[in-house]
C-alpha atoms as a PDB file:
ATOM      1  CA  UNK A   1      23.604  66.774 -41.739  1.00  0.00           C
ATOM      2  CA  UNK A   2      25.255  63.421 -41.198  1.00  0.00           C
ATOM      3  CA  UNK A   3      23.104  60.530 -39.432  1.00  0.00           C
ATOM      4  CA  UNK A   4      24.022  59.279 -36.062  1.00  0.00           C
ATOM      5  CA  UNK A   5      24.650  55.407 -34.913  1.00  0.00           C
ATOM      6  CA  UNK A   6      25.066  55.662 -31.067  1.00  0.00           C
ATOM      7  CA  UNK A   7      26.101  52.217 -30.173  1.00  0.00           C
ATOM      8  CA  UNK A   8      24.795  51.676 -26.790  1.00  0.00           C
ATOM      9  CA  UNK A   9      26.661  49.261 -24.827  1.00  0.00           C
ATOM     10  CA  UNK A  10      26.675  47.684 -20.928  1.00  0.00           C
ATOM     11  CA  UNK A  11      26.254  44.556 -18.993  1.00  0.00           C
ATOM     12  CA  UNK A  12      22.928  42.358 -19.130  1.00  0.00           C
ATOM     13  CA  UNK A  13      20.221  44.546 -17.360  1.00  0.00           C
ATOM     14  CA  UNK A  14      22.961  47.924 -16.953  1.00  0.00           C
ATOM     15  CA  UNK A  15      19.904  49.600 -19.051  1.00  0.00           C
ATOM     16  CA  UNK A  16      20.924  49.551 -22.431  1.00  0.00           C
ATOM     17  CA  UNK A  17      17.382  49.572 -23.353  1.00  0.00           C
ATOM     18  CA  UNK A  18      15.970  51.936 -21.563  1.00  0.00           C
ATOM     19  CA  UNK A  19      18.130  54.504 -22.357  1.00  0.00           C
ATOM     20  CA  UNK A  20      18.866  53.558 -26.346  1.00  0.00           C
ATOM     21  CA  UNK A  21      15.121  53.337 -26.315  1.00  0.00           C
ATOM     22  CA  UNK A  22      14.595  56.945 -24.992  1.00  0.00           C
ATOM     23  CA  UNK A  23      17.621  58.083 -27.264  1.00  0.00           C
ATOM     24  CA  UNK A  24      15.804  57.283 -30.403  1.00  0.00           C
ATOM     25  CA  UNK A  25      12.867  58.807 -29.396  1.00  0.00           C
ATOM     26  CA  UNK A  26      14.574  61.913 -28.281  1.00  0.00           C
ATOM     27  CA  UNK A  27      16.439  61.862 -31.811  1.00  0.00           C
ATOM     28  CA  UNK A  28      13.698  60.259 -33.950  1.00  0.00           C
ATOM     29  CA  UNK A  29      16.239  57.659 -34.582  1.00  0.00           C
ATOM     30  CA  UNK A  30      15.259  53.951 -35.317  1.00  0.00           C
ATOM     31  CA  UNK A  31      15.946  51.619 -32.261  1.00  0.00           C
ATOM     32  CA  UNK A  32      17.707  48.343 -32.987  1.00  0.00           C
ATOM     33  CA  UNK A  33      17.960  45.999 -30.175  1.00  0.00           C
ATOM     34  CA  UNK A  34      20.515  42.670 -31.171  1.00  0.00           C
ATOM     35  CA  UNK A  35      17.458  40.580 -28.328  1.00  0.00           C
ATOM     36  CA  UNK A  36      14.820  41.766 -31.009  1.00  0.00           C
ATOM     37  CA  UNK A  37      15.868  41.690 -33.988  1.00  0.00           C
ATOM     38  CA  UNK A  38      17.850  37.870 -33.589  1.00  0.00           C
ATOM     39  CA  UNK A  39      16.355  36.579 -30.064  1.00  0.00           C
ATOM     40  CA  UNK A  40      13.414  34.681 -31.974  1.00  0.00           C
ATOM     41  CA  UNK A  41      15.500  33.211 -34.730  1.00  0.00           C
ATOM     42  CA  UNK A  42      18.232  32.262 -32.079  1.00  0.00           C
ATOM     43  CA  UNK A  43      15.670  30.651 -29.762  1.00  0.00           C
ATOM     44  CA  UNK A  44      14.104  28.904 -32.808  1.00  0.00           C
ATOM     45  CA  UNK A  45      17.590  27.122 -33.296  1.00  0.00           C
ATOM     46  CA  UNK A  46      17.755  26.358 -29.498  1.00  0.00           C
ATOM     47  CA  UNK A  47      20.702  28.180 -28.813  1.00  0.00           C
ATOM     48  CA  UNK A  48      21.251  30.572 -25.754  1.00  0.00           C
ATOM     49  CA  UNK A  49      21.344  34.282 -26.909  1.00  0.00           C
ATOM     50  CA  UNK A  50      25.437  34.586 -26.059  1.00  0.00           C
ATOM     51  CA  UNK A  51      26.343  31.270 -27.343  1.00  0.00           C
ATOM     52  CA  UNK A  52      29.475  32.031 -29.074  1.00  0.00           C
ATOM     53  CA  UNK A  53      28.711  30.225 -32.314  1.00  0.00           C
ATOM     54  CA  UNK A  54      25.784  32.866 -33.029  1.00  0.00           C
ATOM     55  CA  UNK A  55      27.847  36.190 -32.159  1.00  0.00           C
ATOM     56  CA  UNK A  56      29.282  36.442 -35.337  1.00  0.00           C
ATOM     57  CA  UNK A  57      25.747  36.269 -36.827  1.00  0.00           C
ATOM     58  CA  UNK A  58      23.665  37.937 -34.674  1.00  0.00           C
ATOM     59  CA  UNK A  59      26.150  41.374 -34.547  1.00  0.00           C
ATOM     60  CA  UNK A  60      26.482  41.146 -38.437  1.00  0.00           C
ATOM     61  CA  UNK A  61      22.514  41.122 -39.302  1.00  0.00           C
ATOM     62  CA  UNK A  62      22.521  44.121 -36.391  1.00  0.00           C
ATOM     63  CA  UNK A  63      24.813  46.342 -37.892  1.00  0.00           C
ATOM     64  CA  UNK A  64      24.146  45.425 -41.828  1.00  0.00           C
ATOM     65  CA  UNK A  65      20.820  46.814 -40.367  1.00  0.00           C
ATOM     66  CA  UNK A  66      21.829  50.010 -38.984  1.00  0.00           C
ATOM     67  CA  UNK A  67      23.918  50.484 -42.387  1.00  0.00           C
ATOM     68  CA  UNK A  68      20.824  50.344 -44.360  1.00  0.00           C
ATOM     69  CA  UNK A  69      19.304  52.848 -41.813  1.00  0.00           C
ATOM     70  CA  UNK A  70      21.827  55.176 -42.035  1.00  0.00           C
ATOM     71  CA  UNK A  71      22.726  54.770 -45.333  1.00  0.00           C
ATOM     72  CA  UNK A  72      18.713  56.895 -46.561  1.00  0.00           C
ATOM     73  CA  UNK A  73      19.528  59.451 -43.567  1.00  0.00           C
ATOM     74  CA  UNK A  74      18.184  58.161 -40.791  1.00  0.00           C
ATOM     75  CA  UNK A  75      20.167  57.949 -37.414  1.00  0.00           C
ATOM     76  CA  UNK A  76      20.573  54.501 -35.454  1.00  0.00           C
ATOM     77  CA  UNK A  77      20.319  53.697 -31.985  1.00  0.00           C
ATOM     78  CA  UNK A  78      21.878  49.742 -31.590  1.00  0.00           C
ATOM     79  CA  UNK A  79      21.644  48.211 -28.297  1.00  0.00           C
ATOM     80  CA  UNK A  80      24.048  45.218 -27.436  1.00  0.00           C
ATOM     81  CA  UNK A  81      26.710  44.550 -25.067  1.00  0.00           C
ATOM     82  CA  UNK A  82      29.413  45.340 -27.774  1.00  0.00           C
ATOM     83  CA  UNK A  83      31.779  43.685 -25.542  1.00  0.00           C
ATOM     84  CA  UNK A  84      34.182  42.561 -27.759  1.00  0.00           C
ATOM     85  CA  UNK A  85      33.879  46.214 -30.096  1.00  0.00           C
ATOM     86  CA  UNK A  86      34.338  48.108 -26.858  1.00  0.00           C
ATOM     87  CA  UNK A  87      37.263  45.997 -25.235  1.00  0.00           C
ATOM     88  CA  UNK A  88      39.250  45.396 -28.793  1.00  0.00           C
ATOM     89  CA  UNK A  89      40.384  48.884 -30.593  1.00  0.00           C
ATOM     90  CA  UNK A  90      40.870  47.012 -34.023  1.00  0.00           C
ATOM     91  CA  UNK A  91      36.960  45.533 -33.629  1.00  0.00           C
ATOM     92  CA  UNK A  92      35.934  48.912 -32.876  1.00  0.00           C
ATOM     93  CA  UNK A  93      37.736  50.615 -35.801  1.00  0.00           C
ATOM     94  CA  UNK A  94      36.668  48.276 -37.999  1.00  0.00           C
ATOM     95  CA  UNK A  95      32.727  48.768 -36.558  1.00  0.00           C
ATOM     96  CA  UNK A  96      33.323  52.532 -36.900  1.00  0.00           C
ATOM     97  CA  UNK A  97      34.826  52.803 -40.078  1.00  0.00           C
ATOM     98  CA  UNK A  98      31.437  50.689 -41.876  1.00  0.00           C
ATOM     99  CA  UNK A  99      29.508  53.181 -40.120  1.00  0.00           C
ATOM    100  CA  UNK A 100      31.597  56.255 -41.863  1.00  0.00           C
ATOM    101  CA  UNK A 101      31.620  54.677 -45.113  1.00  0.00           C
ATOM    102  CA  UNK A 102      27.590  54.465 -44.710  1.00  0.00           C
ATOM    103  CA  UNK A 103      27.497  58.374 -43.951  1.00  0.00           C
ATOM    104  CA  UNK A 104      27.128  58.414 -40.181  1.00  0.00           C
ATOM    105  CA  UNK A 105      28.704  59.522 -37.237  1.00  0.00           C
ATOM    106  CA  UNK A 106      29.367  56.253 -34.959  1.00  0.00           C
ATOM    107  CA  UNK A 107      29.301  57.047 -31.128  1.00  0.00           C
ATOM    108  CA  UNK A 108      29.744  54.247 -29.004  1.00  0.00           C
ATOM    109  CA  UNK A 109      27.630  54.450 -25.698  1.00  0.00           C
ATOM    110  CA  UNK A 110      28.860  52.517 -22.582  1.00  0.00           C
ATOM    111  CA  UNK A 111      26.056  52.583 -19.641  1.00  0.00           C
ATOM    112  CA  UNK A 112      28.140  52.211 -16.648  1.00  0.00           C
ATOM    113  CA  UNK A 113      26.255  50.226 -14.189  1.00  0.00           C
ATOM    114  CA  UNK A 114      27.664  48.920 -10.484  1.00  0.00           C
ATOM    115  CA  UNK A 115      27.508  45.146  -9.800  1.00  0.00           C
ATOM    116  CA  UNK A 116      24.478  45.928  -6.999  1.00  0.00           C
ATOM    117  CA  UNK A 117      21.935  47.371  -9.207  1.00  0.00           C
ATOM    118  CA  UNK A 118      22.386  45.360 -12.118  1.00  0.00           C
ATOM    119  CA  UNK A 119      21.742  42.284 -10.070  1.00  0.00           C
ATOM    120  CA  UNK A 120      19.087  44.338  -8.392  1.00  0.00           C
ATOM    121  CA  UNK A 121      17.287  45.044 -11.906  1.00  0.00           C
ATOM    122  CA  UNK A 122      18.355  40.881 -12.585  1.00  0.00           C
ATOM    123  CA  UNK A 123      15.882  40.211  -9.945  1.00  0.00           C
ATOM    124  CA  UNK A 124      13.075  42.711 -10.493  1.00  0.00           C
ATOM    125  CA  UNK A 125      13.093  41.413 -14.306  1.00  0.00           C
ATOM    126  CA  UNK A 126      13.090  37.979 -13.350  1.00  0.00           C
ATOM    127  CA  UNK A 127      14.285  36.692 -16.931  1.00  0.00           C
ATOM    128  CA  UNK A 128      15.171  33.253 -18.106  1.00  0.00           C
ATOM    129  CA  UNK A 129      18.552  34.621 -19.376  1.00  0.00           C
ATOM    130  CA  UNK A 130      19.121  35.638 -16.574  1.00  0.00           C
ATOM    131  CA  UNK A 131      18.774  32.788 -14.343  1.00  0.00           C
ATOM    132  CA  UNK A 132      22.431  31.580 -14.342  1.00  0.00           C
ATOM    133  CA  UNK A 133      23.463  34.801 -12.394  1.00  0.00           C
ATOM    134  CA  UNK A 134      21.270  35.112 -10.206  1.00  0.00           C
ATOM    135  CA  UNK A 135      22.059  31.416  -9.079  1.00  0.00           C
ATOM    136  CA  UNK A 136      25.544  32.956  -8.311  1.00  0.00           C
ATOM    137  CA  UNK A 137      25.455  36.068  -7.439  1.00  0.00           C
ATOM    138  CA  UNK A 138      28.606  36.349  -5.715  1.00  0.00           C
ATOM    139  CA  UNK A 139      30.287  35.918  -9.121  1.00  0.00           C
ATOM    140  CA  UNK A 140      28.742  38.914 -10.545  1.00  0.00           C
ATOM    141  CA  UNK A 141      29.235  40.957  -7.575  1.00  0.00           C
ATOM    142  CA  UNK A 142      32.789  40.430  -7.322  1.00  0.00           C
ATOM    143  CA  UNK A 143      33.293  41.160 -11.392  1.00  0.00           C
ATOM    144  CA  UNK A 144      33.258  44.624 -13.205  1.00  0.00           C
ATOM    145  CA  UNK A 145      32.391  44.785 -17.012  1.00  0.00           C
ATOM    146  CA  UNK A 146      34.947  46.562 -18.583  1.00  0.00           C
ATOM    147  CA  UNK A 147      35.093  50.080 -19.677  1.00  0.00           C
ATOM    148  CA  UNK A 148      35.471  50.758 -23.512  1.00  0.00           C
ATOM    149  CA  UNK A 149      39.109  51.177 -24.208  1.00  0.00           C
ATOM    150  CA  UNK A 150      38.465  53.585 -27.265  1.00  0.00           C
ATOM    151  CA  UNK A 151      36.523  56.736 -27.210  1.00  0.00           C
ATOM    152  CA  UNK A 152      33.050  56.539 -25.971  1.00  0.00           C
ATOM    153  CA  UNK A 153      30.385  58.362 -23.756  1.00  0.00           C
ATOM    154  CA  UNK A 154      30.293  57.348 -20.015  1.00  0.00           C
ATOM    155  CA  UNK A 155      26.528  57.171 -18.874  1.00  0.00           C
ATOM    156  CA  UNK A 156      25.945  56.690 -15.234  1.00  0.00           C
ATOM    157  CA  UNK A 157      23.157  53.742 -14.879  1.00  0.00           C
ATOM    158  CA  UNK A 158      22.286  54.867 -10.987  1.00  0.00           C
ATOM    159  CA  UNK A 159      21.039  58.459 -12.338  1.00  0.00           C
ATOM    160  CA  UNK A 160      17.466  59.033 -13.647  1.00  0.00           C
ATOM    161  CA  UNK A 161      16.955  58.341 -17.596  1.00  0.00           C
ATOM    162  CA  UNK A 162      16.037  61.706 -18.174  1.00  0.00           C
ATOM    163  CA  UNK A 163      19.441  63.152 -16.471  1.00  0.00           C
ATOM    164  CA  UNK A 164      21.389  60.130 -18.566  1.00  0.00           C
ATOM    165  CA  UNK A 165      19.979  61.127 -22.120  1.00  0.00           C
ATOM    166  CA  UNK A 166      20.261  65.020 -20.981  1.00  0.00           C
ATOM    167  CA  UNK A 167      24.602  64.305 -20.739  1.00  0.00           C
ATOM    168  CA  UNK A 168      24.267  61.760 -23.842  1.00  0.00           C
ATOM    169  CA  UNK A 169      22.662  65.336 -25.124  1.00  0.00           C
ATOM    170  CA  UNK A 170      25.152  67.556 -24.219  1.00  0.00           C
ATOM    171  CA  UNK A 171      28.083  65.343 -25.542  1.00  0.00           C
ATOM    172  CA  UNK A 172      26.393  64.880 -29.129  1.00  0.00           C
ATOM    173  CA  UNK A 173      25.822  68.539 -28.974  1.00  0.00           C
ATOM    174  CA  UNK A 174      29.263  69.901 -28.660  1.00  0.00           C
ATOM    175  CA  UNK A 175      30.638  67.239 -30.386  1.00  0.00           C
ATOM    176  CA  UNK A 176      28.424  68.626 -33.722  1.00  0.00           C
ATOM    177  CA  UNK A 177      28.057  72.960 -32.943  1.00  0.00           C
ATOM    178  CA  UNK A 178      28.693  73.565 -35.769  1.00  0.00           C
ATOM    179  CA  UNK A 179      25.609  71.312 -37.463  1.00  0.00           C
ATOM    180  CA  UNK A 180      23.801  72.732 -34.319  1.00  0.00           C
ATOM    181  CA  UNK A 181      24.644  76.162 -35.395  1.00  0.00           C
ATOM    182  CA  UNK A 182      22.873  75.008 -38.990  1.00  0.00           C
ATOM    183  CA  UNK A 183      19.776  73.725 -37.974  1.00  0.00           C
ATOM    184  CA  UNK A 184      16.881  75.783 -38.557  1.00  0.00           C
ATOM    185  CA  UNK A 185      14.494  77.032 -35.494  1.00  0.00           C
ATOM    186  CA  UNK A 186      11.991  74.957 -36.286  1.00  0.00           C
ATOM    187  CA  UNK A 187      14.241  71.280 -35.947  1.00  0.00           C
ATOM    188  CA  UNK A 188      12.709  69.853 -32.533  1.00  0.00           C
ATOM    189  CA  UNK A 189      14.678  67.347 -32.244  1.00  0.00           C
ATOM    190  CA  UNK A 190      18.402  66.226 -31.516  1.00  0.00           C
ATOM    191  CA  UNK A 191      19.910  65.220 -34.462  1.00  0.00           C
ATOM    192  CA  UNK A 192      17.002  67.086 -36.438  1.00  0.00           C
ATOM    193  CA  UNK A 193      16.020  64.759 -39.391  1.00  0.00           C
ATOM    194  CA  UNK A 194      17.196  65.800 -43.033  1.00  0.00           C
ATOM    195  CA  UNK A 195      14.538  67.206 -45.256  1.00  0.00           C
END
């Protein structure tokens, strides 16, 4: 059965992590966060992570590592905003056709979070990114990230975790019955992992 790459995209502090990180666990995937795998390197050049001159960069060494993932059978979960792959059909394409040609199935994720709890979460985090925000918050309240334009799974932020990755679940499920209906009784997990 084919890998998975479920792209998992939002606003700062929508809850990309949370839920990409309880994806991969929930399909033994590998968990690639853009803040952890470039964060250091960008902070040791003394730029801001979304400084446009590293976005090119930072995306590339993100996906040419979920590639390699996928590429020996093992499904991806990538956490960034994906702002410009979600609101541009030609960037997504192009994102989802790599991720074909490296044997997986690309799903882009968008965590749909309202304006109140993400500055709510801003606050409770209390991160240096995070600082320009929350020194206007009337700019962030009165803004709405914009929904993917291409296909893509709607997640609702305000639910519990567990009742987000349960419909993330049920959409990779009847999107694949009939690899479903091929797994053995023994696969425990969603994808289950090639042999």
């Amino acid at each position: 059965m084919k890998p998975l790459a479920l792209l998992v995209s939002g606003a700062p502090a929508s809850g990309k992590t949370t839920l990409g990180a309880a994806a991969a666990e929930h399909c033994s995937a590998a968990l690639l966060d853009l803040d952890v795998l470039t964060g250091p390197m960008v902070e040791r050049l003394g730029v801001a992570l979304d400084d446009p001159c590293v976005r090119e960069a930072r995306y590339a060494a993100l996906l040419d590592t979920a590639l390699d993932t996928v590429r020996i059978g093992t499904s991806a979960v990538l956490v960034a905003p994906f702002t410009a792959e979600r609101t541009d059909l030609r960037l997504w394409s192009a994102t989802a056709d790599r991720i074909r040609a490296a044997g997986a199935d690309p799903v882009l994720v968008w965590v749909d979070c309202p304006p109140e709890l993400i500055l709510e979460r801003m606050r409770g985090r209390a991160a240096p990114r995070d600082s320009g925000t929350l020194a206007d918050p009337a700019k962030l309240l009165a803004a709405r990230p914009i929904e993917p334009i291409g296909p893509h799974v709607r997640v609702d932020a305000t639910r519990p975790v567990a009742a987000q990755l349960a419909a993330l679940d049920r959409h990779l499920r009847s999107g694949r019955e009939q690899a479903c209906a091929q797994a053995t009784s023994r696969s425990t997990t969603w994808p289950p992992r090639p042999e």
